[in-house]
N, C-alpha and C. Protein backbone atom coordinates (compact mmCIF):
# COMPACT_ATOMS: atom_id res chain seq x y z
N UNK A 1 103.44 56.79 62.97
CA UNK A 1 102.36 57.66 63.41
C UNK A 1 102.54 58.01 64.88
N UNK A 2 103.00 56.78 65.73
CA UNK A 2 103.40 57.37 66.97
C UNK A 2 104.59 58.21 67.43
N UNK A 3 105.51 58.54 66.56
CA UNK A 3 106.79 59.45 66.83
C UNK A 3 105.70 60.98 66.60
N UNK A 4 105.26 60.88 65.40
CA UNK A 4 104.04 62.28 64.64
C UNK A 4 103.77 62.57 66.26
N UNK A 5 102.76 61.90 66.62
CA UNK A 5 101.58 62.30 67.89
C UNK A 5 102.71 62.76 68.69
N UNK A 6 103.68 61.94 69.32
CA UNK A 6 104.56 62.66 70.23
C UNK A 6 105.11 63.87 70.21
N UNK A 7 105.97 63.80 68.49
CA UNK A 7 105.71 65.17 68.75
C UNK A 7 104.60 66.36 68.85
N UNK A 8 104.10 66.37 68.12
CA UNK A 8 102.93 67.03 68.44
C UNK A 8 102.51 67.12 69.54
N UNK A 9 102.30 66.50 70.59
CA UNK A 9 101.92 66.55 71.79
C UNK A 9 103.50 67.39 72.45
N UNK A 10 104.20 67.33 72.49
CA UNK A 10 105.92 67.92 73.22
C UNK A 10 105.59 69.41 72.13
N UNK A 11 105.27 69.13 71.61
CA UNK A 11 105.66 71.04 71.22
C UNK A 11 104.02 71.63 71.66
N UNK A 12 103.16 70.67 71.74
CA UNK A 12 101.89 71.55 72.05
C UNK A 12 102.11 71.81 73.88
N UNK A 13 102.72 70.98 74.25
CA UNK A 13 103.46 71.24 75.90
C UNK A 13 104.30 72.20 76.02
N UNK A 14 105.19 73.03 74.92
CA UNK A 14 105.98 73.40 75.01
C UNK A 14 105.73 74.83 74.75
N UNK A 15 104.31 74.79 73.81
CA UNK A 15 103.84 76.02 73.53
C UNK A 15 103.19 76.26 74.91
N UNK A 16 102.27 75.20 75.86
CA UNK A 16 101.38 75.75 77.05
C UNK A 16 102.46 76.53 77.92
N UNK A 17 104.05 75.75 77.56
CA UNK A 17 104.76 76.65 79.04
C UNK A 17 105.20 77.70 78.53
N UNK A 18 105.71 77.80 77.63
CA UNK A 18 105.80 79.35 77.06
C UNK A 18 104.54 80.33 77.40
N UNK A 19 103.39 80.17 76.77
CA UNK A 19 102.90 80.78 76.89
C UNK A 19 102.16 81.24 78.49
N UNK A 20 102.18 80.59 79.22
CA UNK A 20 102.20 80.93 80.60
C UNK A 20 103.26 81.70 80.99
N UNK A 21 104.37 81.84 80.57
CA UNK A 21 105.61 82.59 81.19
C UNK A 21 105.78 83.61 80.22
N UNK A 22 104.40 84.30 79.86
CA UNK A 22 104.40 85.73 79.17
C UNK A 22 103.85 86.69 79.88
N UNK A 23 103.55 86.31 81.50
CA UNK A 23 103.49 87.51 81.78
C UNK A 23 101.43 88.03 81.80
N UNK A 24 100.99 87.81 80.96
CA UNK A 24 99.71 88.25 80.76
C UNK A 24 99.79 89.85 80.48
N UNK A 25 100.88 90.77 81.07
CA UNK A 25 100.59 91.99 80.07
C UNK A 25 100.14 93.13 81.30
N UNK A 26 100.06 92.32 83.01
CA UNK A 26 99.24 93.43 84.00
C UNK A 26 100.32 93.76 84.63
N UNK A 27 100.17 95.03 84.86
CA UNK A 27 100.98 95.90 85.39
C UNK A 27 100.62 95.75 87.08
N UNK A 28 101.60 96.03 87.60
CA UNK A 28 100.74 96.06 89.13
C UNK A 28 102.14 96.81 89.66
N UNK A 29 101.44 97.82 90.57
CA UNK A 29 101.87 99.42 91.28
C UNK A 29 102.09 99.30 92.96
N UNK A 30 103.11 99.10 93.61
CA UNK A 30 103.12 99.04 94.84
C UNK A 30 103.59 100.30 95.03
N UNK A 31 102.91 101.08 96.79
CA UNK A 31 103.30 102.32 96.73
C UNK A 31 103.87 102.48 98.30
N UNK A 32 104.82 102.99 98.24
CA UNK A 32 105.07 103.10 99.94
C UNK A 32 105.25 104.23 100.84
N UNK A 33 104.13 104.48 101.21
CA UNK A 33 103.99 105.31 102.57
C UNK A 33 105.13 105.00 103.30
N UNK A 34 105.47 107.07 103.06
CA UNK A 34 106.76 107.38 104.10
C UNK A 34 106.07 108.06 104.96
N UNK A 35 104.95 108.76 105.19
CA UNK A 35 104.82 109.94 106.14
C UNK A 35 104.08 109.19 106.92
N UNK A 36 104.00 110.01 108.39
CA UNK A 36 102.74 109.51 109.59
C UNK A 36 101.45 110.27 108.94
N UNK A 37 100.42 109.47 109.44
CA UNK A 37 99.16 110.79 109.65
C UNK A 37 99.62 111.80 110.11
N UNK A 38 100.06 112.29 111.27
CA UNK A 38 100.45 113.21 111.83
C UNK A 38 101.03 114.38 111.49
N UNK A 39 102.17 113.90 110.44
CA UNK A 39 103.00 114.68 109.73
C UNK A 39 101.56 114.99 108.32
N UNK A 40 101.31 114.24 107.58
CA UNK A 40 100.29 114.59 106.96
C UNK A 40 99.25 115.66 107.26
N UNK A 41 98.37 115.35 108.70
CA UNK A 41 97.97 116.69 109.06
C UNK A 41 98.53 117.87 109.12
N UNK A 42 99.71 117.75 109.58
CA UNK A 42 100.66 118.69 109.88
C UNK A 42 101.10 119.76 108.51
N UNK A 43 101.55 118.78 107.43
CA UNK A 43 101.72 119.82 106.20
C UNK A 43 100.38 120.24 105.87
N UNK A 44 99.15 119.50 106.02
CA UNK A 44 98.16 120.01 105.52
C UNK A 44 97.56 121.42 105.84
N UNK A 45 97.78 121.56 107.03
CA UNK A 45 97.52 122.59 108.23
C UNK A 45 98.19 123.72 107.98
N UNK A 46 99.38 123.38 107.48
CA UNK A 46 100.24 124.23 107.12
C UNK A 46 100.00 125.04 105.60
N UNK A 47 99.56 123.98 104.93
CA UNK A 47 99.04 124.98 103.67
C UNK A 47 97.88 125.31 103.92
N UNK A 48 96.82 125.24 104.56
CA UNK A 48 95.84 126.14 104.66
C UNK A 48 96.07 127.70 105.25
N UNK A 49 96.68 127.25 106.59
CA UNK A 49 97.41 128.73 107.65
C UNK A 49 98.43 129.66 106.16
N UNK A 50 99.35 129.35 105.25
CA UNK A 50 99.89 129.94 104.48
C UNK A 50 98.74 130.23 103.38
N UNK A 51 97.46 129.95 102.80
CA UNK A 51 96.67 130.18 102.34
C UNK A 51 96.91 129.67 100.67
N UNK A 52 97.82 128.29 100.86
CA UNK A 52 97.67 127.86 99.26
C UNK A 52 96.34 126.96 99.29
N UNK A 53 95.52 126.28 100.34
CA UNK A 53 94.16 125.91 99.96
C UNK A 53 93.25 126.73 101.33
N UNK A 54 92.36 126.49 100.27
CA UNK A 54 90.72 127.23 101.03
C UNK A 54 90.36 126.33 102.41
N UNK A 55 89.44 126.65 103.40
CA UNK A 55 89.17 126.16 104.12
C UNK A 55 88.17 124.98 103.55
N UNK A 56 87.41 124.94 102.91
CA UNK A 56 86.39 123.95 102.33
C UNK A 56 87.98 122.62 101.52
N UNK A 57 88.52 122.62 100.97
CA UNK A 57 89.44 121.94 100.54
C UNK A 57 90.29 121.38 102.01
N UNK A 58 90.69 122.21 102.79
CA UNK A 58 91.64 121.50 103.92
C UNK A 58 90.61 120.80 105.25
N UNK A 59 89.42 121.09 104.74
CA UNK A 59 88.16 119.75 105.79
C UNK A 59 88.03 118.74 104.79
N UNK A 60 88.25 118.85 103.44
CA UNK A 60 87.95 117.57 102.71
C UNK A 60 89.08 116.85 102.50
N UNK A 61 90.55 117.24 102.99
CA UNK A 61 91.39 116.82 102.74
C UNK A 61 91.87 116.01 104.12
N UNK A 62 91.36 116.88 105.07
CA UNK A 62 91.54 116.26 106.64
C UNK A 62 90.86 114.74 106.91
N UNK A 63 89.38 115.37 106.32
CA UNK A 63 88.50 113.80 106.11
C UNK A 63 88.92 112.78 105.94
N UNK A 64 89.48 113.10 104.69
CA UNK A 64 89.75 111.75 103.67
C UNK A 64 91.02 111.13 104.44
N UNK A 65 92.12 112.09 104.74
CA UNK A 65 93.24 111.21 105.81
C UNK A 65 92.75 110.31 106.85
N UNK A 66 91.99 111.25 107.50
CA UNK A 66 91.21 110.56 108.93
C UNK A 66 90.39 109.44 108.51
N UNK A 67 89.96 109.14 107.38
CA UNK A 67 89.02 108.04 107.39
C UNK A 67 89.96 106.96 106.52
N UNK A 68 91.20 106.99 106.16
CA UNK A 68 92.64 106.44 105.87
C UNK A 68 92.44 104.96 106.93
């Protein structure tokens, strides 16, 4: 009966480490900033003056950098 329990106990150990080394399934996203603010303003500025966004869009877009 005591070889039984042992095993049982070594494969129920064996299932806890497996199953810890699955990962859980979460994804996780690192992102890396290449530009300055600066340059950011800068293209931004630039598509408004060429007129691909409206003025109401390039103050909400300025905002949101500036408060970055």
């Amino acid at each position: 009966m005591g070889a039984l329990l042992k095993t049982v106990a070594m494969a129920v150990a064996a299932c806890a480490v497996l199953w810890g080394c699955g990962g859980g399934g979460a994804r996780t996203y690192n992102q890396t900033k290449t530009t300055t603010l600066g340059e950011e303003l800068l293209d931004l500025q630039k598509a408004y003056e060429a007129g691909a966004i409206s003025e109401q869009e390039y103050e909400k877009q300025r905002n949101k950098l500036l408060e970055q």
